[in-house]
C-alpha atoms as a PDB file:
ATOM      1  CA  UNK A   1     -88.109 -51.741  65.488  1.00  0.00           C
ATOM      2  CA  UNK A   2     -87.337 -48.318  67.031  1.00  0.00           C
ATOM      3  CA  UNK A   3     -83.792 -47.107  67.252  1.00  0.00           C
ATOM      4  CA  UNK A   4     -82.189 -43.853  68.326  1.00  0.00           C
ATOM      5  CA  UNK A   5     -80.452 -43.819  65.107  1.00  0.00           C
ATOM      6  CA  UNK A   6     -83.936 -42.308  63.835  1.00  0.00           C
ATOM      7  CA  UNK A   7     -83.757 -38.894  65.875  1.00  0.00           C
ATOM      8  CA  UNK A   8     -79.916 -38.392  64.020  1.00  0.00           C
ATOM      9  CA  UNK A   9     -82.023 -35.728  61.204  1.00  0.00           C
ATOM     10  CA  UNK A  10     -82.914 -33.477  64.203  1.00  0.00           C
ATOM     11  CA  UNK A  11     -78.848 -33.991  65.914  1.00  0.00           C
ATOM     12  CA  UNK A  12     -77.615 -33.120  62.005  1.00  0.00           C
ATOM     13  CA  UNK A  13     -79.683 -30.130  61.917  1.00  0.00           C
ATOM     14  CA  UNK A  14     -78.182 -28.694  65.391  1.00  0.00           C
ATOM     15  CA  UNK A  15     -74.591 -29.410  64.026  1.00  0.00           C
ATOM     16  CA  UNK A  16     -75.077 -27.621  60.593  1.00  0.00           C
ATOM     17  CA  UNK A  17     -74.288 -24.542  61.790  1.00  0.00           C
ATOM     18  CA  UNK A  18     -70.903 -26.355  63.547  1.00  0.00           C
ATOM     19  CA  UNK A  19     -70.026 -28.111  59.968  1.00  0.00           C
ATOM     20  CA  UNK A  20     -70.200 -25.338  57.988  1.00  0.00           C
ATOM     21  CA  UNK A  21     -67.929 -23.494  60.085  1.00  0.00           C
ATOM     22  CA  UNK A  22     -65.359 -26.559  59.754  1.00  0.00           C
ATOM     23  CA  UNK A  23     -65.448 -27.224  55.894  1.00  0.00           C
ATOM     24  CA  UNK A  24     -64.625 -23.434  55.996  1.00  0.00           C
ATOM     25  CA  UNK A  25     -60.939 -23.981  57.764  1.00  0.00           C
ATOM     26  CA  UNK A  26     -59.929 -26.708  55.470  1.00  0.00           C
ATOM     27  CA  UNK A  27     -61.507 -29.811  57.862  1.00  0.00           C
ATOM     28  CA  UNK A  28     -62.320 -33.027  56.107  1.00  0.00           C
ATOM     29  CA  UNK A  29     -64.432 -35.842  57.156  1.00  0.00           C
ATOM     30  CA  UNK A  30     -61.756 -38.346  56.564  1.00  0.00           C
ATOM     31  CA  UNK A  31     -59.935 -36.053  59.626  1.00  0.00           C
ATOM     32  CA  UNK A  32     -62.403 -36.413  61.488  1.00  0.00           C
ATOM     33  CA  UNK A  33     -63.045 -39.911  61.730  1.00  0.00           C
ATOM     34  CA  UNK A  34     -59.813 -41.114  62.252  1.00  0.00           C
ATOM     35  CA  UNK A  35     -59.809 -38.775  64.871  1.00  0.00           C
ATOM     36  CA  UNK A  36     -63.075 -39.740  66.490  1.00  0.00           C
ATOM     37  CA  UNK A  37     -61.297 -43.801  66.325  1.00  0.00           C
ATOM     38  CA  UNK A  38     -58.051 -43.143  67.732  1.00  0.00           C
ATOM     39  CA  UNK A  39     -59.346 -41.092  70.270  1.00  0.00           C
ATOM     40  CA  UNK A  40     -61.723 -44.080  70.994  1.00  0.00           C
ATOM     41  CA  UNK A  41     -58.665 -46.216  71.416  1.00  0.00           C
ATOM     42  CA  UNK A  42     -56.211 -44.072  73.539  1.00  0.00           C
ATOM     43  CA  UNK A  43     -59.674 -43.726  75.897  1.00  0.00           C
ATOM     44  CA  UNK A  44     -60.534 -47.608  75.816  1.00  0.00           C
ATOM     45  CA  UNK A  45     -56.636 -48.330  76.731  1.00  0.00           C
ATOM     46  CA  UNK A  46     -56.513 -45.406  79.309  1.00  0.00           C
ATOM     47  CA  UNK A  47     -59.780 -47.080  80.893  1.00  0.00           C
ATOM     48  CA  UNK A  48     -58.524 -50.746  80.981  1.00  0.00           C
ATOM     49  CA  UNK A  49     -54.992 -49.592  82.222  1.00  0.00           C
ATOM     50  CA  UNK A  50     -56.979 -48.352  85.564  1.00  0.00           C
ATOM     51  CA  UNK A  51     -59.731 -50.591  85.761  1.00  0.00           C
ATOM     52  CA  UNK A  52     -59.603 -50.922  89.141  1.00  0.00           C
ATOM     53  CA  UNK A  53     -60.516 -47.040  89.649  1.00  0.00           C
ATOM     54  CA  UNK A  54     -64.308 -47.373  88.183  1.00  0.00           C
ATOM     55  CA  UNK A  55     -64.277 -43.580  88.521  1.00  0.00           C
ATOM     56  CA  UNK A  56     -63.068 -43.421  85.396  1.00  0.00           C
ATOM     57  CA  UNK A  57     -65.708 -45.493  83.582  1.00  0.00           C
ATOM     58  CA  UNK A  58     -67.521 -41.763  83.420  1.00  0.00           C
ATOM     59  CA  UNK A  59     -65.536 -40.918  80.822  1.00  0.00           C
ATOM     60  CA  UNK A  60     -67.270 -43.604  78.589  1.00  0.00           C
ATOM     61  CA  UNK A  61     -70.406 -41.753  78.524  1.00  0.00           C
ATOM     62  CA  UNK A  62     -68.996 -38.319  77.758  1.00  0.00           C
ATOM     63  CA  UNK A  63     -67.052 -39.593  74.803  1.00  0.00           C
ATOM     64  CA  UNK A  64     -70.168 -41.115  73.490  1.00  0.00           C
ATOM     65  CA  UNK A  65     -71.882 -37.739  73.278  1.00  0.00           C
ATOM     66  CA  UNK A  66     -68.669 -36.221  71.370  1.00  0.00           C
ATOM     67  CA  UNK A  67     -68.385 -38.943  69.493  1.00  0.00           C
ATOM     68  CA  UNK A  68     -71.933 -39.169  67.897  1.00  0.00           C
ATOM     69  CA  UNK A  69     -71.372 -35.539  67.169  1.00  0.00           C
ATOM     70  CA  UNK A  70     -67.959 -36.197  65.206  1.00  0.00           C
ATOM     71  CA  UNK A  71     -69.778 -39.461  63.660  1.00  0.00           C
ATOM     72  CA  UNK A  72     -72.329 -37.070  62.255  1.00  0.00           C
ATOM     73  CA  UNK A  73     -70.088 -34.743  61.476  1.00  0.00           C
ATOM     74  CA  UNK A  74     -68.157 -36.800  59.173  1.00  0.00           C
ATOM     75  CA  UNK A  75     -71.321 -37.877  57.371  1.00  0.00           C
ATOM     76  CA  UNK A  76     -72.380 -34.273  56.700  1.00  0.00           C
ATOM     77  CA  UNK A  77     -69.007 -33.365  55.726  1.00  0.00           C
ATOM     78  CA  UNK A  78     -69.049 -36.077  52.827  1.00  0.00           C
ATOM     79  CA  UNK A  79     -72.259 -36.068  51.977  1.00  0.00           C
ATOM     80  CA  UNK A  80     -72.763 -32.094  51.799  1.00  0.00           C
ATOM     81  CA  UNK A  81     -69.873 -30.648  51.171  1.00  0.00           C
ATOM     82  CA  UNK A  82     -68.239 -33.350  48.280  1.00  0.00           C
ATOM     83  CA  UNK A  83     -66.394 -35.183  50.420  1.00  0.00           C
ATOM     84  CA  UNK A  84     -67.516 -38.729  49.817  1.00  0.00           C
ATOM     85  CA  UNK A  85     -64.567 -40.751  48.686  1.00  0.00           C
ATOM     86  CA  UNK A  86     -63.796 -44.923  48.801  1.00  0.00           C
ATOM     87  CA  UNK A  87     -61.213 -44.407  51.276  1.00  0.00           C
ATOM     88  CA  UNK A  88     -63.785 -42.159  53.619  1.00  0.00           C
ATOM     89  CA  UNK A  89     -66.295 -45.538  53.125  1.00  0.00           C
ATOM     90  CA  UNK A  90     -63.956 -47.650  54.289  1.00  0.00           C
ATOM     91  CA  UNK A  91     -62.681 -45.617  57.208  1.00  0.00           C
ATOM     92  CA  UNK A  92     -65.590 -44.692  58.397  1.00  0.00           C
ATOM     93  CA  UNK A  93     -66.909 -48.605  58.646  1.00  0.00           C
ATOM     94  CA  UNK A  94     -63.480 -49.856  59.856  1.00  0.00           C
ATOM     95  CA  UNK A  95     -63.050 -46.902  62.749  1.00  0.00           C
ATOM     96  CA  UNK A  96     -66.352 -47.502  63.728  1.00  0.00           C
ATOM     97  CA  UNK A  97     -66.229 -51.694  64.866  1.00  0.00           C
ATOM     98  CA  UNK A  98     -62.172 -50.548  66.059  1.00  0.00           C
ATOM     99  CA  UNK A  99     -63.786 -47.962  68.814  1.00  0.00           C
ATOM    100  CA  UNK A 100     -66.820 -50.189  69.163  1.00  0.00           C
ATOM    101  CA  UNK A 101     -64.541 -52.952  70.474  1.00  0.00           C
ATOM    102  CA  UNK A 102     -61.455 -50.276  72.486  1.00  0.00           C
ATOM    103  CA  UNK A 103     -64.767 -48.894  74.351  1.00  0.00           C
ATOM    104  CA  UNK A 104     -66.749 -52.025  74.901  1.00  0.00           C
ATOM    105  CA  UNK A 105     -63.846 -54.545  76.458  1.00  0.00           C
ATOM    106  CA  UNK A 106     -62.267 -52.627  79.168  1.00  0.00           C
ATOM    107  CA  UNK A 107     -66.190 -53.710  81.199  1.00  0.00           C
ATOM    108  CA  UNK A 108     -64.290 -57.097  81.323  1.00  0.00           C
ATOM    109  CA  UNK A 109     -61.791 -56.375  83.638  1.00  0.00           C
ATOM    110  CA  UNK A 110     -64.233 -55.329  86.143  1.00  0.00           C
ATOM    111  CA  UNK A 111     -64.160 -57.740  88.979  1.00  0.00           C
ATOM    112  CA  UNK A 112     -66.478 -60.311  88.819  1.00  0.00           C
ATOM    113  CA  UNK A 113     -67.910 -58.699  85.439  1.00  0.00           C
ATOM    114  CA  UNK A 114     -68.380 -62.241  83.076  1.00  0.00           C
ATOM    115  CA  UNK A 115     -65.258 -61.694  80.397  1.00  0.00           C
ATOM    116  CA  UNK A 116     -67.628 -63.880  77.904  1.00  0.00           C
ATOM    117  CA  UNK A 117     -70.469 -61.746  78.222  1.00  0.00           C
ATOM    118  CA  UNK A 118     -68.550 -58.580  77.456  1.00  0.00           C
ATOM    119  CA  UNK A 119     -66.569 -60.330  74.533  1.00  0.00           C
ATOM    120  CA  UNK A 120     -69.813 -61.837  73.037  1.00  0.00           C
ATOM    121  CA  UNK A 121     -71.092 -58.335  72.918  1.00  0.00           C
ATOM    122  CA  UNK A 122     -67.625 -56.955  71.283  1.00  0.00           C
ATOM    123  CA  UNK A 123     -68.243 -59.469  68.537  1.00  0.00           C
ATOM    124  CA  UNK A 124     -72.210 -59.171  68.061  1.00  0.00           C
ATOM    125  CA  UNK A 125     -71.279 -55.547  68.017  1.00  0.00           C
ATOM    126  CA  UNK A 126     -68.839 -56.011  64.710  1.00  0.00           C
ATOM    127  CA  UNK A 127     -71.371 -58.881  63.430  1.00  0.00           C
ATOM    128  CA  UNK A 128     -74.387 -56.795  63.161  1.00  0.00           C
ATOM    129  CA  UNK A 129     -72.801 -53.836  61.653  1.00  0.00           C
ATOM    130  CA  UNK A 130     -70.953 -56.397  59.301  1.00  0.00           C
ATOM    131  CA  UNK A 131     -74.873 -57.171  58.264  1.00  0.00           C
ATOM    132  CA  UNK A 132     -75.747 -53.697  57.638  1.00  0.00           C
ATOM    133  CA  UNK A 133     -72.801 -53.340  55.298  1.00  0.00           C
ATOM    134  CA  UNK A 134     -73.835 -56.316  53.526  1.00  0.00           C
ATOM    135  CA  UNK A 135     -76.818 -54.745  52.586  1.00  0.00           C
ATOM    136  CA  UNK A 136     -75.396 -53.052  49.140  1.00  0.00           C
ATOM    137  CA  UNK A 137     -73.572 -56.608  48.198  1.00  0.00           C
ATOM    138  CA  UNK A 138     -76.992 -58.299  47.660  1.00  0.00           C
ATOM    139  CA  UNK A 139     -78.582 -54.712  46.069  1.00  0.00           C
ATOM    140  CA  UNK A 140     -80.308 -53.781  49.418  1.00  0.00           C
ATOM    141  CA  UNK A 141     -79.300 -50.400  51.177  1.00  0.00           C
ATOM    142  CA  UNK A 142     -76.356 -49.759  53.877  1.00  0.00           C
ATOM    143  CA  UNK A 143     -78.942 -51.213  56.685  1.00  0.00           C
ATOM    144  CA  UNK A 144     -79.132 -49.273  60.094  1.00  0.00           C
ATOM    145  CA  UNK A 145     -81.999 -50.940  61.723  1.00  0.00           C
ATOM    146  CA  UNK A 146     -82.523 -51.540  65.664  1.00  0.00           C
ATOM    147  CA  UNK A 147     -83.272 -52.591  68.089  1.00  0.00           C
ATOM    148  CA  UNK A 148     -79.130 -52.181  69.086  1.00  0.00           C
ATOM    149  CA  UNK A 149     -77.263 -50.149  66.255  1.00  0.00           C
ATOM    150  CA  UNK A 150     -74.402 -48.088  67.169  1.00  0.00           C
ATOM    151  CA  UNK A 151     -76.320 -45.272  68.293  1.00  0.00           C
ATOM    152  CA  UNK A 152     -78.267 -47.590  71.317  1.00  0.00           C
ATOM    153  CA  UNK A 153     -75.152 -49.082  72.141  1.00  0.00           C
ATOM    154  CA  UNK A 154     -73.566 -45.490  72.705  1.00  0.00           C
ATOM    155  CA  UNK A 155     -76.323 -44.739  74.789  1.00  0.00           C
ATOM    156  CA  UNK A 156     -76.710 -48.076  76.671  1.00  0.00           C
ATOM    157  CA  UNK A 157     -73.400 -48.271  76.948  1.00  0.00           C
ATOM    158  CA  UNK A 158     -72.743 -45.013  77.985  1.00  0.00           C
ATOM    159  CA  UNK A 159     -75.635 -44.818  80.603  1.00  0.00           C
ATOM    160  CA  UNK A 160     -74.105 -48.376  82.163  1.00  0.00           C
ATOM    161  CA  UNK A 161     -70.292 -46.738  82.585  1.00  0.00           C
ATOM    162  CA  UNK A 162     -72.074 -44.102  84.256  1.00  0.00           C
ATOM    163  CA  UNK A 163     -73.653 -46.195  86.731  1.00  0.00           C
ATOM    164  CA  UNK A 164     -70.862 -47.948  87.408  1.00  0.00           C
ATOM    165  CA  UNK A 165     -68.614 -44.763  88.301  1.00  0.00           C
ATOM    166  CA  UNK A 166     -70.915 -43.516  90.617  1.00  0.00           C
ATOM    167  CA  UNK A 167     -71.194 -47.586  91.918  1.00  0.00           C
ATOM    168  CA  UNK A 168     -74.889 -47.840  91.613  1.00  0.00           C
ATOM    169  CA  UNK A 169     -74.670 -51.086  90.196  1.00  0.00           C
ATOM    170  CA  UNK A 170     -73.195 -54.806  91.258  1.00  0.00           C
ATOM    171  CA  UNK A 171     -71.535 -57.438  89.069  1.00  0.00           C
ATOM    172  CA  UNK A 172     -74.486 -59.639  88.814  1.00  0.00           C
ATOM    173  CA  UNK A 173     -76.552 -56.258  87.340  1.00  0.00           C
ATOM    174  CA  UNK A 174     -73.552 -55.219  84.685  1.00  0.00           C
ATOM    175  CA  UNK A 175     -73.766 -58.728  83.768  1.00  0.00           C
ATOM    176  CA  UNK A 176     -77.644 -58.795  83.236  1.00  0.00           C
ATOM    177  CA  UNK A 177     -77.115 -55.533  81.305  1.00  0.00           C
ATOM    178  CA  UNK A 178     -74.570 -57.225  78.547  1.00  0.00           C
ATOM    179  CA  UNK A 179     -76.872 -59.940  78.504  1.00  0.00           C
ATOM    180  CA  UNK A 180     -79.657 -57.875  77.785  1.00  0.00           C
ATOM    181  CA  UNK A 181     -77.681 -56.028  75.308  1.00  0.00           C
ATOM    182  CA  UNK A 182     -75.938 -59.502  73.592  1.00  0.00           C
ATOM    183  CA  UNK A 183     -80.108 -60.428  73.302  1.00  0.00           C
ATOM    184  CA  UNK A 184     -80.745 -57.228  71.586  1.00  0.00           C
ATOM    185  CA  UNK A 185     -77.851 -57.582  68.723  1.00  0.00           C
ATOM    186  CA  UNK A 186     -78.507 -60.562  68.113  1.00  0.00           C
ATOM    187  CA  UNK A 187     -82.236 -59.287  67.360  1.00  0.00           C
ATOM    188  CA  UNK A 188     -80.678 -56.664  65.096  1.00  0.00           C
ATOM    189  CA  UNK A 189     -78.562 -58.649  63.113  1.00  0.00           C
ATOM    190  CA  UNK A 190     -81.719 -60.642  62.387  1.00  0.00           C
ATOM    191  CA  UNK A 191     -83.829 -57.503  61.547  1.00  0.00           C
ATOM    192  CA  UNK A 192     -81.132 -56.218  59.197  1.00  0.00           C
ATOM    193  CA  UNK A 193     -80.985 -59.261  57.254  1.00  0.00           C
ATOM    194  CA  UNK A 194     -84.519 -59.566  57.207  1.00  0.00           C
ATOM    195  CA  UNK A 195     -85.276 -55.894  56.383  1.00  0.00           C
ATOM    196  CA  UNK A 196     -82.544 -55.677  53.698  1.00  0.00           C
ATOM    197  CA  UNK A 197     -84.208 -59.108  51.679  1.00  0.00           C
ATOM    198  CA  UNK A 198     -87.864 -57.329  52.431  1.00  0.00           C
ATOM    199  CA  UNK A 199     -85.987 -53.772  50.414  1.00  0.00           C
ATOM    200  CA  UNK A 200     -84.790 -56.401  47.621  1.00  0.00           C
ATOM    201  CA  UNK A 201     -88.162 -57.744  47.369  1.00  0.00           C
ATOM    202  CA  UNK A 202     -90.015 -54.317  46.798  1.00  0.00           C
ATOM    203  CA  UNK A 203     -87.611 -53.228  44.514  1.00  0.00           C
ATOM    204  CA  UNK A 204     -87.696 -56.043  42.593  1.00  0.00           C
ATOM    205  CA  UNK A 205     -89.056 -55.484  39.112  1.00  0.00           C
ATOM    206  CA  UNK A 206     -92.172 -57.148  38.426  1.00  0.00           C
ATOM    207  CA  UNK A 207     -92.823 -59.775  36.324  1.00  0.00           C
END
């Protein structure tokens, strides 16, 4: 299934230029993932502090651009520039499911916005990238597959904060959305366990 996550070569190859220039002054990729989670947080708390002004729901979406950027970032940091490290691993899965949740939630204090749809899709969130990082356990690879990894859910998330500052949409469409989008991890939770016992399977010695 097609994801965004498969256009991230062509977003790497813009930043190159950007990394370089930060591995230069001393900028790690541990740095900047904690940063890119706690700056998820403070946001997700600022948001459901002032709930009530949906204005501010349009800072959801312009995180989510910066954010992709510093999640990139992070990964070309480690992976080009010898950074790669146990701790960075488990930062980088951990900081990921914290800002997940800090930027998904605050949607249920909407009026009328369904509290169990948003909270089923906080948890289906952490459940299917739990899945992709069992994929190494049981001697597949770290799985990314779609139809809603992180990078859809930044951009359908995103996309529905904006429409909700500028009050395009009703309750009864915000909930259709998260149902739509609860659908859609469940579907990718299946299709990572399904692709990572297909990867076992092919590289399975023969007989």
């Amino acid at each position: 299934m097609v994801s965004i996550y498969q256009l991230k070569p062509a977003f790497q190859n813009l930043l190159r230029p950007l990394v370089k220039r930060l591995y230069d002054r001393g900028i790690t990729a541990n740095q900047i993932t904690l940063l890119a989670g706690v700056v998820s947080v403070l946001l997700g708390g600022l948001i459901a502090l002032f709930a009530q002004h949906t204005w501010l729901f349009i800072l959801i979406p312009l995180w989510m651009l910066l954010r992709m950027a510093l999640n990139a970032i992070d990964g070309m940091l480690a992976r080009e520039f010898g950074q790669q490290s146990h701790l960075g691993a488990y930062l980088n899965e951990l900081c990921d499911i914290v800002a997940d949740s800090a930027l998904i939630l605050p949607f249920a204090l909407i009026p009328e916005v369904s509290t169990s749809a948003v909270v089923v899709v906080a948890l289906l969130a952490v459940f299917s990238e739990y899945t992709g990082v069992l994929g190494p356990m049981v001697g597949a690879s770290r799985r990314y597959d779609g139809p809603m990894g992180k990078s859809d859910r930044a951009f359908v998330l995103g996309a529905l904060a904006a429409t909700i500052a500028l009050g395009w949409l009703n309750a009864a469409w915000i909930n259709g959305v998260f149902a739509a989008v609860a659908l859609l991890l469940v579907l990718t939770l299946i299709n990572r366990v399904r692709q990572g016992l297909k990867e076992i399977k092919e590289n399975a010695p023969s007989a």
